[in-house]
N, C-alpha and C. Protein backbone atom coordinates (compact mmCIF):
# COMPACT_ATOMS: atom_id res chain seq x y z
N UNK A 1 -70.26 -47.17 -7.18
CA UNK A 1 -71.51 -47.61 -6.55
C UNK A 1 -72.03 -46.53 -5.62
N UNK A 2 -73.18 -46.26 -5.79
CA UNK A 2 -73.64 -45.34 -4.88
C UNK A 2 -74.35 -45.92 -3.15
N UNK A 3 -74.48 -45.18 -2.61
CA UNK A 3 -75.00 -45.91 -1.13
C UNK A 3 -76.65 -46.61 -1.44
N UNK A 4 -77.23 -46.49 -2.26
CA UNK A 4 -78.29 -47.34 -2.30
C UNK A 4 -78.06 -47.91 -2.98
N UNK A 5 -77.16 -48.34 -4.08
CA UNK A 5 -76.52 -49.76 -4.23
C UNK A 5 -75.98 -50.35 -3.48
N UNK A 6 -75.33 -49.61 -2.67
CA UNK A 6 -74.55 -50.73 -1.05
C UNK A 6 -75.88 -51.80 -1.11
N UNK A 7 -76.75 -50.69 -0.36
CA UNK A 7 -77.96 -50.97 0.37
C UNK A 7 -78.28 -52.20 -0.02
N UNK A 8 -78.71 -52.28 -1.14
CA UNK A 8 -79.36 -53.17 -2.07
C UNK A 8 -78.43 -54.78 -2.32
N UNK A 9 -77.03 -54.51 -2.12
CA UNK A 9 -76.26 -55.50 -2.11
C UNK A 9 -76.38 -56.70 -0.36
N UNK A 10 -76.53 -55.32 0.53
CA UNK A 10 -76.74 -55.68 1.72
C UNK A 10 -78.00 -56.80 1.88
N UNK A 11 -79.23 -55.86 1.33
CA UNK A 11 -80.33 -56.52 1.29
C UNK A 11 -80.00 -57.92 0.76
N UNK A 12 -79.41 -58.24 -0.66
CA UNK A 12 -78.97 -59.56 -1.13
C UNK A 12 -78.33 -60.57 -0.22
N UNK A 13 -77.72 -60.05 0.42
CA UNK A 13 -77.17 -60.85 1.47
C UNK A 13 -77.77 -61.14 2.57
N UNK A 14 -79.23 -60.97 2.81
CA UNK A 14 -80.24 -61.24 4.00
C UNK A 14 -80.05 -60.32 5.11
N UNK A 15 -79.29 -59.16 4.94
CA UNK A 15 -79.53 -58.14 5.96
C UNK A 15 -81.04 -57.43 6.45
N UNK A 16 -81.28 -57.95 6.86
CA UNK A 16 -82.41 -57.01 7.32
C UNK A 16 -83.15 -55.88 7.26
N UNK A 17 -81.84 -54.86 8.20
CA UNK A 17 -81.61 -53.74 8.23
C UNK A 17 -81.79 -52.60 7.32
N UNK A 18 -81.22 -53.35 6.04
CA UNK A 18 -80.93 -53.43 4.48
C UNK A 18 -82.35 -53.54 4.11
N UNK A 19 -83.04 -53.98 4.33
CA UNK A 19 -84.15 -54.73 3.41
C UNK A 19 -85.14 -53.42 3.98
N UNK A 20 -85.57 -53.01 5.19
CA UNK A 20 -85.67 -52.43 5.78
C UNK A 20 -85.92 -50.99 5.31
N UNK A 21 -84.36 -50.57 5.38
CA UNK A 21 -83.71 -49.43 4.78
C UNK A 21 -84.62 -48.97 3.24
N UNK A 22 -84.35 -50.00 2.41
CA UNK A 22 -84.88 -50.10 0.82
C UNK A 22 -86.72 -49.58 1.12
N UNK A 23 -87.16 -50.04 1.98
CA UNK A 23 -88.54 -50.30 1.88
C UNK A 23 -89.33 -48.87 2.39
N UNK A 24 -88.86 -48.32 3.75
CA UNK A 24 -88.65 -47.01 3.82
C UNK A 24 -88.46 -45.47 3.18
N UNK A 25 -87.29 -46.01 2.11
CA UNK A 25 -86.53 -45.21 1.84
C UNK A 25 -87.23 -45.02 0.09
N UNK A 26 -88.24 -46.11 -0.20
CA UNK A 26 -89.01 -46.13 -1.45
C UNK A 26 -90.60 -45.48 -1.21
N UNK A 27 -91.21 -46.37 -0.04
CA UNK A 27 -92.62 -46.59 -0.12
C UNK A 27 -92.96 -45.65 -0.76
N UNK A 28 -92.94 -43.97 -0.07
CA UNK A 28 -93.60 -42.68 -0.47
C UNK A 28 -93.77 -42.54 -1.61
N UNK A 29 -92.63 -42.98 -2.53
CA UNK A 29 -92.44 -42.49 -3.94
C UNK A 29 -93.56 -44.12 -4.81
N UNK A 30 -93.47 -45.21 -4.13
CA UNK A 30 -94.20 -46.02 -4.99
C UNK A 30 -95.56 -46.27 -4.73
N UNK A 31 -96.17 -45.44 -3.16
CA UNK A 31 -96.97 -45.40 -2.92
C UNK A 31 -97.59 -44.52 -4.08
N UNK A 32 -97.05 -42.63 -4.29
CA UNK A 32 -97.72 -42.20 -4.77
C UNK A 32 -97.88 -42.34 -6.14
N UNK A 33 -96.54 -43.17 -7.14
CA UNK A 33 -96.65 -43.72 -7.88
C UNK A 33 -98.42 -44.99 -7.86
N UNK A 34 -98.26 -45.56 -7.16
CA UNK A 34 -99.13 -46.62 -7.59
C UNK A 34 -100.79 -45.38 -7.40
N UNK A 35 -101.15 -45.20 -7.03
CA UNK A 35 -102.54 -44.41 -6.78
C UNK A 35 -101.79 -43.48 -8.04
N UNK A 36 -101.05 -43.15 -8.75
CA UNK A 36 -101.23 -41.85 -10.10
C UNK A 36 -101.79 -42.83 -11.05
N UNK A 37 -101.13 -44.63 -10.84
CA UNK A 37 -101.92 -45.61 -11.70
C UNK A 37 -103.50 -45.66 -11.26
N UNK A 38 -103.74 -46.15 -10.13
CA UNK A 38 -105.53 -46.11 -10.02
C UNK A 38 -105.65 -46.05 -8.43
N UNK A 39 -106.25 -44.85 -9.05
CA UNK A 39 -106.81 -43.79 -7.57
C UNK A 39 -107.44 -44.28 -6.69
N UNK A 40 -108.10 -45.75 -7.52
CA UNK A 40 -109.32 -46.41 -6.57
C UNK A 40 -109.32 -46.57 -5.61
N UNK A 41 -108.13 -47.28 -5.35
CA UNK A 41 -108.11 -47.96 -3.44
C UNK A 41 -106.67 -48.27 -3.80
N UNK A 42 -106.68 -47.28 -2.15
CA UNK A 42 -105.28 -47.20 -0.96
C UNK A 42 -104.68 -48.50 -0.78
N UNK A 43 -105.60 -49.78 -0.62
CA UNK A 43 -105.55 -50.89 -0.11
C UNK A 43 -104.85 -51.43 -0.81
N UNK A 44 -105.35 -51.45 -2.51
CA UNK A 44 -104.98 -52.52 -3.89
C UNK A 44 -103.17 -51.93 -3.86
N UNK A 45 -102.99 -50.49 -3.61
CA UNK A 45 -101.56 -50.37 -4.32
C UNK A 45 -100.98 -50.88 -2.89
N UNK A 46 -101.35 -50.13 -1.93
CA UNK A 46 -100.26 -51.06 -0.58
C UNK A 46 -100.05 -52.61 -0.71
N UNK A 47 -101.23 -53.35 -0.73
CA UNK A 47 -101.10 -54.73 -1.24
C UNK A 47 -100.34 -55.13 -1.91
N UNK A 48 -100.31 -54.36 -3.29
CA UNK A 48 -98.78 -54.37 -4.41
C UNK A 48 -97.34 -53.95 -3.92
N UNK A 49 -97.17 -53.22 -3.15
CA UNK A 49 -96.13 -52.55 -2.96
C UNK A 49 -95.57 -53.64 -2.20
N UNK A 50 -96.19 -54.08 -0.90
CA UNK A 50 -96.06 -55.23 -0.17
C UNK A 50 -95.64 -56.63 -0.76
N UNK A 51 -96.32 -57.21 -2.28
CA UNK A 51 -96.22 -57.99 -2.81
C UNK A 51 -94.91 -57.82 -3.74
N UNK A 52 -94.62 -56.81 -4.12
CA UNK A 52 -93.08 -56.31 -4.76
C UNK A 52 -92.31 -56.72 -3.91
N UNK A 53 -91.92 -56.20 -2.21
CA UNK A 53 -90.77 -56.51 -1.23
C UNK A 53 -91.18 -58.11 -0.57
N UNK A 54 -92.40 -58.67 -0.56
CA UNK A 54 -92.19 -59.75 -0.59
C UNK A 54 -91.17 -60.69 -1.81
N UNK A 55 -91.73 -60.40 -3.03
CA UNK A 55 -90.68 -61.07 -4.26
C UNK A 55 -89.08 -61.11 -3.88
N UNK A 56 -89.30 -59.63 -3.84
CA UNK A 56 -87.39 -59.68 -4.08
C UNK A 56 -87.06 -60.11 -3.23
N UNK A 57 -87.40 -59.70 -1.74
CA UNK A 57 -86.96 -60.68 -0.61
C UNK A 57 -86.83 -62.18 -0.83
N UNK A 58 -87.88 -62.82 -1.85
CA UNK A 58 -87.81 -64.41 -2.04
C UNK A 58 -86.50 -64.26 -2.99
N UNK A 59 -86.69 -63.41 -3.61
CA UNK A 59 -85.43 -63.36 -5.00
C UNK A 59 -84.23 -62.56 -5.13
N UNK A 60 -83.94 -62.27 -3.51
CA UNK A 60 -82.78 -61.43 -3.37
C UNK A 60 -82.03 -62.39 -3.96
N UNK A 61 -81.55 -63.42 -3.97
CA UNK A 61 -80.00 -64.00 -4.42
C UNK A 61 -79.96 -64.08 -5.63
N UNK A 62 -80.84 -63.97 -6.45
CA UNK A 62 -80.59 -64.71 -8.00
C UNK A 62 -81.23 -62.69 -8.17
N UNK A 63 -81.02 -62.15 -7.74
CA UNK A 63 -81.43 -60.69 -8.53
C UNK A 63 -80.13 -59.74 -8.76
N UNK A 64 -80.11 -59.07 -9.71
CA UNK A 64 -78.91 -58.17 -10.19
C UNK A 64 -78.98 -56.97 -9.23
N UNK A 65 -77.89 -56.08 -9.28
CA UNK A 65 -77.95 -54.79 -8.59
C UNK A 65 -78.38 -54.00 -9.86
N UNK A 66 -79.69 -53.42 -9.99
CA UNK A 66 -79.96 -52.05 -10.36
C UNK A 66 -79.67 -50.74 -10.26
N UNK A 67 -79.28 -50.27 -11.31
CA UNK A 67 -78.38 -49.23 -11.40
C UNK A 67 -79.29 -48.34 -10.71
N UNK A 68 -80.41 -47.73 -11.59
CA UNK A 68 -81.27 -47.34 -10.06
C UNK A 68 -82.17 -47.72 -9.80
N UNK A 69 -82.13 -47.63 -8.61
CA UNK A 69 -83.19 -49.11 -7.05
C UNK A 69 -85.00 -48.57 -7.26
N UNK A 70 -84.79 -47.16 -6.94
CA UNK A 70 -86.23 -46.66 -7.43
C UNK A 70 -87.04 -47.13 -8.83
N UNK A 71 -86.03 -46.64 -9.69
CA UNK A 71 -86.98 -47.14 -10.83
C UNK A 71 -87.21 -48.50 -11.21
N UNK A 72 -86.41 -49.74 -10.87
CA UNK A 72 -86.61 -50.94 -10.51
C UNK A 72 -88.15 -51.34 -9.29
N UNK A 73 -87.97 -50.74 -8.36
CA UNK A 73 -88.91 -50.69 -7.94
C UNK A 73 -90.24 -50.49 -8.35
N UNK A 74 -90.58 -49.02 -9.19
CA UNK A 74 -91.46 -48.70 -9.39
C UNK A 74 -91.86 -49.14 -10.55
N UNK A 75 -91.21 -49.66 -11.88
CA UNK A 75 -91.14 -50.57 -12.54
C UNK A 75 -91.73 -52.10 -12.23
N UNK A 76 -91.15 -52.39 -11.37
CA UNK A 76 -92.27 -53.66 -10.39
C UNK A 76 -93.20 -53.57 -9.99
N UNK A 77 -93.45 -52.25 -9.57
CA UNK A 77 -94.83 -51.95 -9.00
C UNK A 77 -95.54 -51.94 -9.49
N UNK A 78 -95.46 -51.20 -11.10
CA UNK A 78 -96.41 -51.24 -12.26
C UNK A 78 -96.61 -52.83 -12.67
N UNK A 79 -95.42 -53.58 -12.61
CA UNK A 79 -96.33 -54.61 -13.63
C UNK A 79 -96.59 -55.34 -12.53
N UNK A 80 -96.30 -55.35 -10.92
CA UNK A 80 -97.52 -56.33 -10.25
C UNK A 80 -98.61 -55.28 -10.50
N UNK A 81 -99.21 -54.62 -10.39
CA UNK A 81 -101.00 -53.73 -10.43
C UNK A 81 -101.08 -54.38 -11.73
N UNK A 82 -100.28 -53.93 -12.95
CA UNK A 82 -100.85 -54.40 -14.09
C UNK A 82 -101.38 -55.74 -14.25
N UNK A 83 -100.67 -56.85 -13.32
CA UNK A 83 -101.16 -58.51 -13.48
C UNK A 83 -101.97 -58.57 -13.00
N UNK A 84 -102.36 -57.95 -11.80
CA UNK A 84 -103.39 -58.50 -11.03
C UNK A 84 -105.02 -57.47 -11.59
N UNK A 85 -104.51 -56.53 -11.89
CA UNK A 85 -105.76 -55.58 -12.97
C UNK A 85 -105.95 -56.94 -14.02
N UNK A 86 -105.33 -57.48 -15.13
CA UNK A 86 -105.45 -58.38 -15.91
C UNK A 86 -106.41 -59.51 -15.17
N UNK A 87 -105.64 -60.01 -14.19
CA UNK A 87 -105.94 -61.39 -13.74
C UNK A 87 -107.59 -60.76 -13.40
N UNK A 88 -108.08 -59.82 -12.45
CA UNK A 88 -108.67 -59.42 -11.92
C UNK A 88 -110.04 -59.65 -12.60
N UNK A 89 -110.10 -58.65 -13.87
CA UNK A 89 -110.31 -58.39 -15.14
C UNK A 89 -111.02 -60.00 -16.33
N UNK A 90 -110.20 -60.51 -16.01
CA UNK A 90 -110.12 -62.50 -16.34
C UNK A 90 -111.78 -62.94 -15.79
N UNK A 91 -111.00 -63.02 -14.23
CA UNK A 91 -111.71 -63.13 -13.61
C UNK A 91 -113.35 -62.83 -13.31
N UNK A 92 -113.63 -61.67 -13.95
CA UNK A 92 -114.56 -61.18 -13.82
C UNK A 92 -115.17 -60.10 -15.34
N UNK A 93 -115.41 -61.53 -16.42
CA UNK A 93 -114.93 -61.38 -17.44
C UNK A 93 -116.03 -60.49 -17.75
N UNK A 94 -117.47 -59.64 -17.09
CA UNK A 94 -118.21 -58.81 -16.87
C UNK A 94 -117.36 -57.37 -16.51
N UNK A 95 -116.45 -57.43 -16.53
CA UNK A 95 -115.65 -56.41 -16.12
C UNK A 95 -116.12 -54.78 -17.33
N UNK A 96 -116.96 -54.49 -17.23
CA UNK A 96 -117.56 -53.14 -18.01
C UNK A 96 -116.26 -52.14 -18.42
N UNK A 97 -116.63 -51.89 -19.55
CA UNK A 97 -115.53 -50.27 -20.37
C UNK A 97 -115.39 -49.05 -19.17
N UNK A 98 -117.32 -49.00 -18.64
CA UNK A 98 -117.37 -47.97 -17.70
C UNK A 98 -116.40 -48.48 -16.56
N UNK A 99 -116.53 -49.46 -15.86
CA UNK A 99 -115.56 -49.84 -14.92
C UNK A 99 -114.43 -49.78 -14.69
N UNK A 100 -113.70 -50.22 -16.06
CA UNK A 100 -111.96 -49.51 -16.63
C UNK A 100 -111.77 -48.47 -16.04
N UNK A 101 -112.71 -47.69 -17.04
CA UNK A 101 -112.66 -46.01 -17.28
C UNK A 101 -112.35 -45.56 -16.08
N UNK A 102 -113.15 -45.87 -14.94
CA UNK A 102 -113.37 -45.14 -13.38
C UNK A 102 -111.77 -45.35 -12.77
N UNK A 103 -111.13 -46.70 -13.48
CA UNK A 103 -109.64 -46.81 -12.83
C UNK A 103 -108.80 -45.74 -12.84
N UNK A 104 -108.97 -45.07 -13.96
CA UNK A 104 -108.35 -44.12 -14.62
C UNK A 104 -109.02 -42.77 -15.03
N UNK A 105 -109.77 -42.35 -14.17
CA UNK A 105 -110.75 -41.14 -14.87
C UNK A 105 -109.98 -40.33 -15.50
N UNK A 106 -110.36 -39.15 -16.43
CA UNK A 106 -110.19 -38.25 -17.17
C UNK A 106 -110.53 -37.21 -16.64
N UNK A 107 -109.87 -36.29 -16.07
CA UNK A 107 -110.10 -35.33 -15.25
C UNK A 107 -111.21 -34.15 -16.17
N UNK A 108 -111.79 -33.24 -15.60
CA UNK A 108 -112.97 -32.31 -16.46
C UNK A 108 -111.88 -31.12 -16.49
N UNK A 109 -112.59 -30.48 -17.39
CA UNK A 109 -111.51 -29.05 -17.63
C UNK A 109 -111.59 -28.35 -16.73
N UNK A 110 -112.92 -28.39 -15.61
CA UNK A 110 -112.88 -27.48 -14.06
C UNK A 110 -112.14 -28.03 -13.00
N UNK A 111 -111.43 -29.47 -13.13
CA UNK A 111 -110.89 -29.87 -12.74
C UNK A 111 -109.54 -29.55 -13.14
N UNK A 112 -109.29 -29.75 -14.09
CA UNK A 112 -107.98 -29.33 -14.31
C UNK A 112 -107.63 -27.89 -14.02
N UNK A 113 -108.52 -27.14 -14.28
CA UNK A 113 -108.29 -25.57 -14.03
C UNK A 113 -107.86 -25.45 -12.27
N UNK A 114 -108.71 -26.16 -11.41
CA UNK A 114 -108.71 -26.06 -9.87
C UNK A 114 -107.54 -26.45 -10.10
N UNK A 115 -106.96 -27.92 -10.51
CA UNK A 115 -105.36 -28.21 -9.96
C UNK A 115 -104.57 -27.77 -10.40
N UNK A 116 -104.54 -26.70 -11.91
CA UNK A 116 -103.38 -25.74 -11.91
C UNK A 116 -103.53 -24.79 -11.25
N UNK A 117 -104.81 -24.34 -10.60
CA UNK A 117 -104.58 -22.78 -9.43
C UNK A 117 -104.18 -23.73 -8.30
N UNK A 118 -104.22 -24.47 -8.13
CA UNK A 118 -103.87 -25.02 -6.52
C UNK A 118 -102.55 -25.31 -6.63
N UNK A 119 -101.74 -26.20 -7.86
CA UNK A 119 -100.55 -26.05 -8.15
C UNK A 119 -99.47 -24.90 -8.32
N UNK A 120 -100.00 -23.70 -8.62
CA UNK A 120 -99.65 -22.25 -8.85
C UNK A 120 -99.52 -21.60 -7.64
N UNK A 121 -100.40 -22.15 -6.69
CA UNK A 121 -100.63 -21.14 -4.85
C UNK A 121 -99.52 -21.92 -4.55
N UNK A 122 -99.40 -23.42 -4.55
CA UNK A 122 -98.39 -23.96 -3.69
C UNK A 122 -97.25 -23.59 -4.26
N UNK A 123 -96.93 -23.74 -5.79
CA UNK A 123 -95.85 -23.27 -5.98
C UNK A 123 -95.08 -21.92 -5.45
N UNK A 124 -96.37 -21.10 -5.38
CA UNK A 124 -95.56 -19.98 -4.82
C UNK A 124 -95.66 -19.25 -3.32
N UNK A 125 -95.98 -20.13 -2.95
CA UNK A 125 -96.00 -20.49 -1.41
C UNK A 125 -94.70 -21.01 -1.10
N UNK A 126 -94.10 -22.16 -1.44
CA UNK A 126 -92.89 -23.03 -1.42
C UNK A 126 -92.06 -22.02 -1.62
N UNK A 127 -92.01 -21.11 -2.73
CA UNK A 127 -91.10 -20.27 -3.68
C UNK A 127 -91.02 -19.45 -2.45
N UNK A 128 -92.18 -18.81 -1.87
CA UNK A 128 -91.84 -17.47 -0.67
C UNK A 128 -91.23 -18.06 0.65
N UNK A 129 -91.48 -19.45 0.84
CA UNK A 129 -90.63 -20.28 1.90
C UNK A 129 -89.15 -20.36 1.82
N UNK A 130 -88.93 -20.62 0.35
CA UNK A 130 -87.42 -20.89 0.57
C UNK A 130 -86.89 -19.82 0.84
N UNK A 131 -87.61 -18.50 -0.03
CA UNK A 131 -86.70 -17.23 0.28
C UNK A 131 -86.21 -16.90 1.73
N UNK A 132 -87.01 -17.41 2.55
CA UNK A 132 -87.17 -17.48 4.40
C UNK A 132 -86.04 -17.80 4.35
N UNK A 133 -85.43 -19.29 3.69
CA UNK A 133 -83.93 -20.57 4.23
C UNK A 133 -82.78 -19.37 4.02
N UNK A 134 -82.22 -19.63 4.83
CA UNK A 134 -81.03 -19.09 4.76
C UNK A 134 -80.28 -19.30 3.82
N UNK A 135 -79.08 -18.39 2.66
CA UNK A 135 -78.71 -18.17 1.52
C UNK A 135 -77.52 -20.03 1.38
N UNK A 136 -77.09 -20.15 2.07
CA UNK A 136 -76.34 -21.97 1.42
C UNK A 136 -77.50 -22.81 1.61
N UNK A 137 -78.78 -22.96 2.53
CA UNK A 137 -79.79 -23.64 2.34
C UNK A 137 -80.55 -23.57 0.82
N UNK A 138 -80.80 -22.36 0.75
CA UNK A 138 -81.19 -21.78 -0.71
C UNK A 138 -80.66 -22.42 -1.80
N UNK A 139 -79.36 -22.18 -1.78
CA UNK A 139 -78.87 -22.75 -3.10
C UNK A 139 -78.40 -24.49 -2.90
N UNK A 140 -78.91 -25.00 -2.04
CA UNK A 140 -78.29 -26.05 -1.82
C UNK A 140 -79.74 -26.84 -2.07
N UNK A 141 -81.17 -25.98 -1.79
CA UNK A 141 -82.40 -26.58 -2.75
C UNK A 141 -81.97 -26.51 -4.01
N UNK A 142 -81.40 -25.38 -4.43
CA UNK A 142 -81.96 -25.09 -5.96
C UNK A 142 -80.80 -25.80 -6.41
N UNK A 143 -79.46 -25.99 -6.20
CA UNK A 143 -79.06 -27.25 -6.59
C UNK A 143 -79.40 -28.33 -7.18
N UNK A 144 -79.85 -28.88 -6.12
CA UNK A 144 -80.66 -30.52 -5.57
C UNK A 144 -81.60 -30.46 -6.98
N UNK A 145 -83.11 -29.51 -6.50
CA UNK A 145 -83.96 -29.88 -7.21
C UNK A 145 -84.49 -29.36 -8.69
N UNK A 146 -83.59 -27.86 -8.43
CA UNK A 146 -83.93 -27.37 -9.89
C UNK A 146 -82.88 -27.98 -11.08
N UNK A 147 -81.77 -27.66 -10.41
CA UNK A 147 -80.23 -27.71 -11.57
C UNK A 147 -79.92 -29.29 -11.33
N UNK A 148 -80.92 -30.70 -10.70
CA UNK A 148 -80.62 -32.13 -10.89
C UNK A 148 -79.70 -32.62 -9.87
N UNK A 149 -78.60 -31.69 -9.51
CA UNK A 149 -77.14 -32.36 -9.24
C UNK A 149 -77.12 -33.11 -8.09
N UNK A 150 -76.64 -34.40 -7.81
CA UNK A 150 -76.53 -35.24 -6.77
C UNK A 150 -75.31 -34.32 -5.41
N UNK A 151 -75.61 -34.57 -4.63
CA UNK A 151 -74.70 -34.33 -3.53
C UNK A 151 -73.47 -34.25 -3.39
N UNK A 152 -72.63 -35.37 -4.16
CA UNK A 152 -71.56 -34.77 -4.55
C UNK A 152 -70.62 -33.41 -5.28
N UNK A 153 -71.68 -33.39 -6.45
CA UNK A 153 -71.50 -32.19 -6.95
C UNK A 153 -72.14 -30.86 -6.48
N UNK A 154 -73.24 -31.02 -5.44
CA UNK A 154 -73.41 -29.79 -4.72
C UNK A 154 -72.73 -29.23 -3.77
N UNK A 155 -71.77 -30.43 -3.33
CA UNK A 155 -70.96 -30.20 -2.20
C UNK A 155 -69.47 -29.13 -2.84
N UNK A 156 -69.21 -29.77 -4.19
CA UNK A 156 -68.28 -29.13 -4.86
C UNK A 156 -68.64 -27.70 -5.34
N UNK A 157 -69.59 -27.64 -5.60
CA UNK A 157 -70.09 -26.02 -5.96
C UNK A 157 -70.17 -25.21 -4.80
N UNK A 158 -70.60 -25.72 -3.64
CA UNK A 158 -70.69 -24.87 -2.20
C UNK A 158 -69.38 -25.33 -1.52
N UNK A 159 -67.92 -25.87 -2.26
CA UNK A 159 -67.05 -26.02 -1.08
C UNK A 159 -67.34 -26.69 -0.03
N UNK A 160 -68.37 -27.75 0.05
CA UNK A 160 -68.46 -28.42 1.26
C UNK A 160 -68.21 -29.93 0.83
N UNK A 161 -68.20 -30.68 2.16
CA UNK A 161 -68.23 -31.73 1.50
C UNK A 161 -69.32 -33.28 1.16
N UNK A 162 -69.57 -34.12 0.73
CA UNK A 162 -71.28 -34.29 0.22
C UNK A 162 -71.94 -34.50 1.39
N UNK A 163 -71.46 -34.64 2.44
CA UNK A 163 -72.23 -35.27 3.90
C UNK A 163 -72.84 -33.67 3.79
N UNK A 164 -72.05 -32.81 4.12
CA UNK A 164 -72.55 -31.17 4.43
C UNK A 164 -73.07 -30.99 3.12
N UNK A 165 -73.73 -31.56 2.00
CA UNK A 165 -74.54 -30.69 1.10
C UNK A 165 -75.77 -31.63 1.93
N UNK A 166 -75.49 -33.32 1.79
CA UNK A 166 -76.55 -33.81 2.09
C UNK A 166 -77.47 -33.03 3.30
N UNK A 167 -76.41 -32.56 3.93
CA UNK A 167 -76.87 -31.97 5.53
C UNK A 167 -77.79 -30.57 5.17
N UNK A 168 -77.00 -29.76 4.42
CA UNK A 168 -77.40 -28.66 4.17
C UNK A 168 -79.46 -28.29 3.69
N UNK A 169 -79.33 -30.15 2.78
CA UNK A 169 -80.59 -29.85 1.85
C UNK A 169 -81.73 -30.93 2.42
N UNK A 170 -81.25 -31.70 3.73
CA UNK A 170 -82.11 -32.19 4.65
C UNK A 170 -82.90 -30.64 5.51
N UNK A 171 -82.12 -30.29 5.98
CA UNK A 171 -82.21 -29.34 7.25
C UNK A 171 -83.09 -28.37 6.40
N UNK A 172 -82.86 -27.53 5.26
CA UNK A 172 -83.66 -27.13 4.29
C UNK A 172 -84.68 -27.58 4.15
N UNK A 173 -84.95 -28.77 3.73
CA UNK A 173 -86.49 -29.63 3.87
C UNK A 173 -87.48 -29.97 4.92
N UNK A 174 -86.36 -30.00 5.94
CA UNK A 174 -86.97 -29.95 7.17
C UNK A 174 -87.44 -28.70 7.87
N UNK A 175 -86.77 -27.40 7.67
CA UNK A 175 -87.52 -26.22 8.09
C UNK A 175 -88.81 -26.07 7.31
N UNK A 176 -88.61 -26.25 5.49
CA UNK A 176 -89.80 -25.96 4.68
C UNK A 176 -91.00 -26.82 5.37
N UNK A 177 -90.82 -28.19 5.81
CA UNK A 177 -91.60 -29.22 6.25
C UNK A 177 -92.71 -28.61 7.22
N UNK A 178 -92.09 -28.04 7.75
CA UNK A 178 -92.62 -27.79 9.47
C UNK A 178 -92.67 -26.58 9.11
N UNK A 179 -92.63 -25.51 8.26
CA UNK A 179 -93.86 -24.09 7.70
C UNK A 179 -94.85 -24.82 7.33
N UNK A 180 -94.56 -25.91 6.66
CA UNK A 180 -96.21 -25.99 5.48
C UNK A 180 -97.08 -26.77 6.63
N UNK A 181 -96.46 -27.36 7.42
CA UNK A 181 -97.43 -28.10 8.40
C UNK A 181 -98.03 -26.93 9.55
């Protein structure tokens, strides 16, 4: 079991703390998940995201532990937007093709061109940052995010142990953090 399965067991058991922890430790990723679904409004995906940790909170006891918590999550996230897009949709059975469409625009090819040069500067912006981190910070990113490996096994490749990789590739993120800001 990994520590966000603890977590998640905790949460089942009406911990708080736990519940807490989960909600924190997701939003960012289902926030920006829900707006890659529809850009429209900030409001509609927070509303969802909110309406996800309301559920499970009603349905912590009768819910399984997910192997992983994120994609359970974000998995929920999609099909509450998707019901309430439907219901929405029902509702407002005038609901226009053009109107869809805008949920989901289709980016223009000058568009796409701007976000691969803007993707390309940052990339190598980031790239001239890390070179800055000091050489076990370094490889303790490129670990992490290029070569996949969880903490445990970064800890084993750098001889440390996973608290000190975890440590290593916080503190790393946190110097890069506070250049780009």
């Amino acid at each position: 079991m990994n520590s966000e399965q603890e977590l998640w067991r905790a949460f089942q058991e009406g911990d708080e703390d736990a519940y807490t922890g989960l909600y924190r430790q997701h939003l960012r990723a289902m926030y920006r998940y829900g707006l890659s679904l529809v850009s429209v409004s900030e409001a509609f995906v927070l509303d969802c995201i909110h309406d996800v940790f309301t559920e499970i909170w009603i349905r912590r006891a009768r819910l399984s532990v997910p192997e992983n918590v994120r994609h359970y999550l974000l998995k929920a996230l999609k099909t509450r937007m998707l019901h309430l897009l439907s219901r929405k949709e029902k509702a407002y059975m005038g609901f226009s093709q053009q109107e869809f469409d805008e949920l989901w625009p289709e980016p223009s090819a000058e568009d796409l061109l701007i976000l691969n040069e803007e993707s390309r500067n940052r990339t190598e912006r980031i790239g001239k940052l890390i070179d800055l981190l000091p050489h076990r910070q370094q490889e303790a990113i490129r670990l992490r995010f290029v070569e996949n490996l969880d903490y445990g096994e970064i800890g084993e490749m750098l001889s440390v142990n996973r608290q000190s990789a975890q440590n290593l590739v916080f503190r790393a993120l946190e110097k890069l953090r506070g250049w780009l800001q």
